[in-house]
Protein backbone atom coordinates (compact mmCIF):
# COMPACT_ATOMS: atom_id res chain seq x y z
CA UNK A 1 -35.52 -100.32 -48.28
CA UNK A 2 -31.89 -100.47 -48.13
CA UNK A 3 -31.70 -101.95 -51.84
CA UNK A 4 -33.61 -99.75 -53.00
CA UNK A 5 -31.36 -97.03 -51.85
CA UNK A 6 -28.63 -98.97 -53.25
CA UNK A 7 -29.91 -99.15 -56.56
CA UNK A 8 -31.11 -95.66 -56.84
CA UNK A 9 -27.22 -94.33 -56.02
CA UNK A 10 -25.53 -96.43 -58.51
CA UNK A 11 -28.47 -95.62 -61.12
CA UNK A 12 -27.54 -92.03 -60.04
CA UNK A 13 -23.05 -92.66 -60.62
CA UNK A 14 -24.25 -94.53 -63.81
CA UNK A 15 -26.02 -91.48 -65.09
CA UNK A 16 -23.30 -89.00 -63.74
CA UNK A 17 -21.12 -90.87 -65.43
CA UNK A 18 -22.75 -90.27 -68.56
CA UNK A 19 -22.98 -86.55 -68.41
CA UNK A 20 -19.65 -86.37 -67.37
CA UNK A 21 -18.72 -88.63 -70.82
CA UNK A 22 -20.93 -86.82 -73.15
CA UNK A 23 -19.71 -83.70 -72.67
CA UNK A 24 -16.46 -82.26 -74.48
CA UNK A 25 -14.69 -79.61 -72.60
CA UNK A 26 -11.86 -77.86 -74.71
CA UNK A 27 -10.38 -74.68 -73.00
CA UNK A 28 -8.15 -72.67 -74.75
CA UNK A 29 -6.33 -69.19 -73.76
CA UNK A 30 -5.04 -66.31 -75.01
CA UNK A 31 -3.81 -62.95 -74.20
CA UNK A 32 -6.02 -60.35 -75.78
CA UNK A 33 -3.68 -57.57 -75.16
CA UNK A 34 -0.60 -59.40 -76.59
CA UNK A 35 -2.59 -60.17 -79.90
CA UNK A 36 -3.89 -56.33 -79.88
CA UNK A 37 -0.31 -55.34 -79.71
CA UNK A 38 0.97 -57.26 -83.22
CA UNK A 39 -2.15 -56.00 -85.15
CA UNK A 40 -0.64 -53.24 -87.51
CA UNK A 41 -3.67 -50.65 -86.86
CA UNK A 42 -2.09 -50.45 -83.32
CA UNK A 43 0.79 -48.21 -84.34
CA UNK A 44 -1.58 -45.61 -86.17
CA UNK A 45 -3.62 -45.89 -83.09
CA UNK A 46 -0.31 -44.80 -80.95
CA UNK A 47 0.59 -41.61 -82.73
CA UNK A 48 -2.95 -40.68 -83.07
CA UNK A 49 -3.92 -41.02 -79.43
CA UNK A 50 -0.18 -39.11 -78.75
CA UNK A 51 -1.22 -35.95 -80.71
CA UNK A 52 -4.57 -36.29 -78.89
CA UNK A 53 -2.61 -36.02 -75.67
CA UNK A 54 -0.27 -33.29 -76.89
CA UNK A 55 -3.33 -31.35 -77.90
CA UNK A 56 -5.02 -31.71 -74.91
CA UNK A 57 -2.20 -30.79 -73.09
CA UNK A 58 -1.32 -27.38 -74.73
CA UNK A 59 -4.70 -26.39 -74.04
CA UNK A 60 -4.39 -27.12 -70.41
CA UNK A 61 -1.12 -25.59 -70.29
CA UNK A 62 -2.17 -22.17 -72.44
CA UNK A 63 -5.07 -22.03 -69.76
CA UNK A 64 -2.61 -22.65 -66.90
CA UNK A 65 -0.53 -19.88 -68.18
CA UNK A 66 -3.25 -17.61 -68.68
CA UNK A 67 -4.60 -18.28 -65.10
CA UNK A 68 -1.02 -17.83 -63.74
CA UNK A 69 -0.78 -14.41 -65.52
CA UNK A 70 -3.55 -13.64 -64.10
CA UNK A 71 -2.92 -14.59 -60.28
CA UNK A 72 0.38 -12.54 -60.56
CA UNK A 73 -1.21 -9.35 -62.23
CA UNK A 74 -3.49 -9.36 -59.14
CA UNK A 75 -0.53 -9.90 -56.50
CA UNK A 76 1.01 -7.07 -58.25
CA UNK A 77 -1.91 -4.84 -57.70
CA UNK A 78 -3.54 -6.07 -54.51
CA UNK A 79 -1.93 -3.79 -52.37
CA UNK A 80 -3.75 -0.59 -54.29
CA UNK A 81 -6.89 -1.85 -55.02
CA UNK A 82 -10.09 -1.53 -52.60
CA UNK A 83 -11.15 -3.83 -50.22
CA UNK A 84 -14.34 -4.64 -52.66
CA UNK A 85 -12.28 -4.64 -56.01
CA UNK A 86 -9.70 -7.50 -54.20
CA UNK A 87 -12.48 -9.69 -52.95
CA UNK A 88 -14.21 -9.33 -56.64
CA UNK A 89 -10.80 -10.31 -58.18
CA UNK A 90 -10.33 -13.29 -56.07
CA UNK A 91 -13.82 -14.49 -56.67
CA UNK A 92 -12.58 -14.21 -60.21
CA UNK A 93 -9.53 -15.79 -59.60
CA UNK A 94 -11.65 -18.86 -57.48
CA UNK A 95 -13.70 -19.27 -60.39
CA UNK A 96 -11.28 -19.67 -62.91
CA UNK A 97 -9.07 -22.29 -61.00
CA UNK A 98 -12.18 -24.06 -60.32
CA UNK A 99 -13.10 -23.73 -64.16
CA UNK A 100 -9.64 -25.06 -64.64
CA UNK A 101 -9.75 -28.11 -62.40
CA UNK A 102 -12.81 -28.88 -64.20
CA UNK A 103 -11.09 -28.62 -67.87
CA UNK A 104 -8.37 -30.82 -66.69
CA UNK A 105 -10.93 -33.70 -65.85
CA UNK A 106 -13.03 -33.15 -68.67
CA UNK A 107 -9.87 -33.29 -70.85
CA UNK A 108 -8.82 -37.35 -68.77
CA UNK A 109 -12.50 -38.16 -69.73
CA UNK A 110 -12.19 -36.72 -72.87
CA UNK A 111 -8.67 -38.97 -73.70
CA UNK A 112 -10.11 -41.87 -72.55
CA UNK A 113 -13.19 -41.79 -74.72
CA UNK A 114 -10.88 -40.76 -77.98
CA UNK A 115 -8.76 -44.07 -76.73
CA UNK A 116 -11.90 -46.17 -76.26
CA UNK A 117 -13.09 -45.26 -79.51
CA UNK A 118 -9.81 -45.59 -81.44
CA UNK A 119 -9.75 -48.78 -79.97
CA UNK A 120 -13.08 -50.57 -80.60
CA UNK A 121 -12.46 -51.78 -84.14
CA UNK A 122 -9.24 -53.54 -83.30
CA UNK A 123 -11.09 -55.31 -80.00
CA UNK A 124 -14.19 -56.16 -82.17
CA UNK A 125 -12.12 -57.34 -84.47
CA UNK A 126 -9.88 -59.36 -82.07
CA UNK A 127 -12.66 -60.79 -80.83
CA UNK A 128 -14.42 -62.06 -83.89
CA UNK A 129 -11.24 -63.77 -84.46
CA UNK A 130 -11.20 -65.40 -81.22
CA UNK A 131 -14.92 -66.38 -81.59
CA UNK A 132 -13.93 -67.83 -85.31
CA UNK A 133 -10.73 -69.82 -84.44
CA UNK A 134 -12.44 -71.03 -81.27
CA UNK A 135 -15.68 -72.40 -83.15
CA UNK A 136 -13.28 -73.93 -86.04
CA UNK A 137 -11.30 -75.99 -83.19
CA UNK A 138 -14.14 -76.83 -81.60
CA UNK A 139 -13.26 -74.87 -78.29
CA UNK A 140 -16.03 -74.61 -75.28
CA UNK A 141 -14.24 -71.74 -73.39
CA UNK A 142 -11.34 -69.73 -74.32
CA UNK A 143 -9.75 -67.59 -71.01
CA UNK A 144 -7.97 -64.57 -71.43
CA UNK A 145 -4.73 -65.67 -69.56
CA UNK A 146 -4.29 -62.67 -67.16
CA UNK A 147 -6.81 -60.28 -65.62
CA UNK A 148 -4.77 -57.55 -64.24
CA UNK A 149 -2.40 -59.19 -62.31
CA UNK A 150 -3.53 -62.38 -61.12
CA UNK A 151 -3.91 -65.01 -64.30
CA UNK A 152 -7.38 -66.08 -64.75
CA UNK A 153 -6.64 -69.66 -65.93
CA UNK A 154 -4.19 -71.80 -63.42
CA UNK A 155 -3.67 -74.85 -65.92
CA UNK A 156 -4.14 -75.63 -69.07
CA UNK A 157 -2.39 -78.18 -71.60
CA UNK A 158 0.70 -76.93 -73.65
CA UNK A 159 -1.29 -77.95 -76.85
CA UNK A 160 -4.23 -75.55 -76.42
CA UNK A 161 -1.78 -72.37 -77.56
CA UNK A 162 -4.98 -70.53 -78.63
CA UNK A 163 -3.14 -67.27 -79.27
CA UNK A 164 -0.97 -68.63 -82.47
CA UNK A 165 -3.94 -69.96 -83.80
CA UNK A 166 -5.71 -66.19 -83.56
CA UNK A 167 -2.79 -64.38 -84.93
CA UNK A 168 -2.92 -67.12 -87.93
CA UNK A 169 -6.68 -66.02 -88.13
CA UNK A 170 -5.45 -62.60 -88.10
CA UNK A 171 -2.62 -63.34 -90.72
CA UNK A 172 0.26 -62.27 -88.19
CA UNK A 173 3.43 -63.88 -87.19
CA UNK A 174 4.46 -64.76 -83.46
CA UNK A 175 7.42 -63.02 -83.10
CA UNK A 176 10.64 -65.26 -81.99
CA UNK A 177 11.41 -64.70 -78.43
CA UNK A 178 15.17 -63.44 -78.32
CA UNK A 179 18.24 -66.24 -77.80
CA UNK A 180 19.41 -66.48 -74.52
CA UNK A 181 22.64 -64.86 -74.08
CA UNK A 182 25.22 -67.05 -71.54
């Protein structure tokens, strides 16, 4: 019984050993927000999604104005007005800083879906370039080399610069990193 356990565990390592063999890992990372960054459609991107903003905002401010107007007329004539024609006018007034609150959050949704959409071409087409360069170098995972704060990959070989290779793809140029000044 004992050699048959024996045999059966080193059949087992034999056949790990195998698997372990046949299969070709190559990892490669990148930083998909670097690489987003050098793509020329970026800048056009920028000043559109600025006058976006600056839109957005004048509206918010006009309505703020309006709304502040509005508070000081009726602090102006508070004193002379009924009892029933102030608590009318600051049901108005409740409503429209409540109507106000509500434009300002529809206006951070509304930037963030004008940014998402400006965006999507340049990340689908950051992404087919990462898919291409990693299935022409014969890469099994690619990591994107932070995730927030904390990188997602802890080691990787020097060689496996996947990011060059997608700018290549992309036809841009790694910029040169400064000299160091002594």
């Amino acid at each position: 019984m004992m050699k048959v356990k024996v045999i059966l565990s080193a059949v087992a390592l034999l056949c790990v050993g195998f698997v372990a063999q046949a299969q070709d890992v190559k990892i490669g990372y990148t930083n998909v927000e670097f690489i987003m960054d050098l793509m020329p459609e970026m800048e056009q991107i920028g000043a559109d999604i600025k006058d976006y903003e600056t839109q957005l905002q004048t509206n918010i401010q006009t309505k703020a104005e309006d709304f502040q107007r509005q508070v000081q007329t009726y602090q102006q004539a508070a004193q002379t007005m009924t009892e029933v024609a102030r608590a009318a006018k600051e049901q108005e007034l409740t409503t429209l800083q409540g109507t106000l609150q509500k434009y300002e959050q529809d206006a951070q949704t509304s930037y963030q879906r004008k940014l998402g959409e400006l965006l999507a071409p340049v990340q689908t087409k950051v992404v087919n370039a990462i898919n291409a360069v990693a299935a022409e170098n014969n890469y099994t995972h690619i990591f994107a080399d932070s995730a927030g704060q904390a990188p997602i990959l802890l080691y990787t070989k020097e060689e496996d610069k996947f990011t060059e290779l997608v700018l290549a793809k992309l036809g841009l140029k790694m910029p040169v990193a400064p000299a160091a000044t002594n």
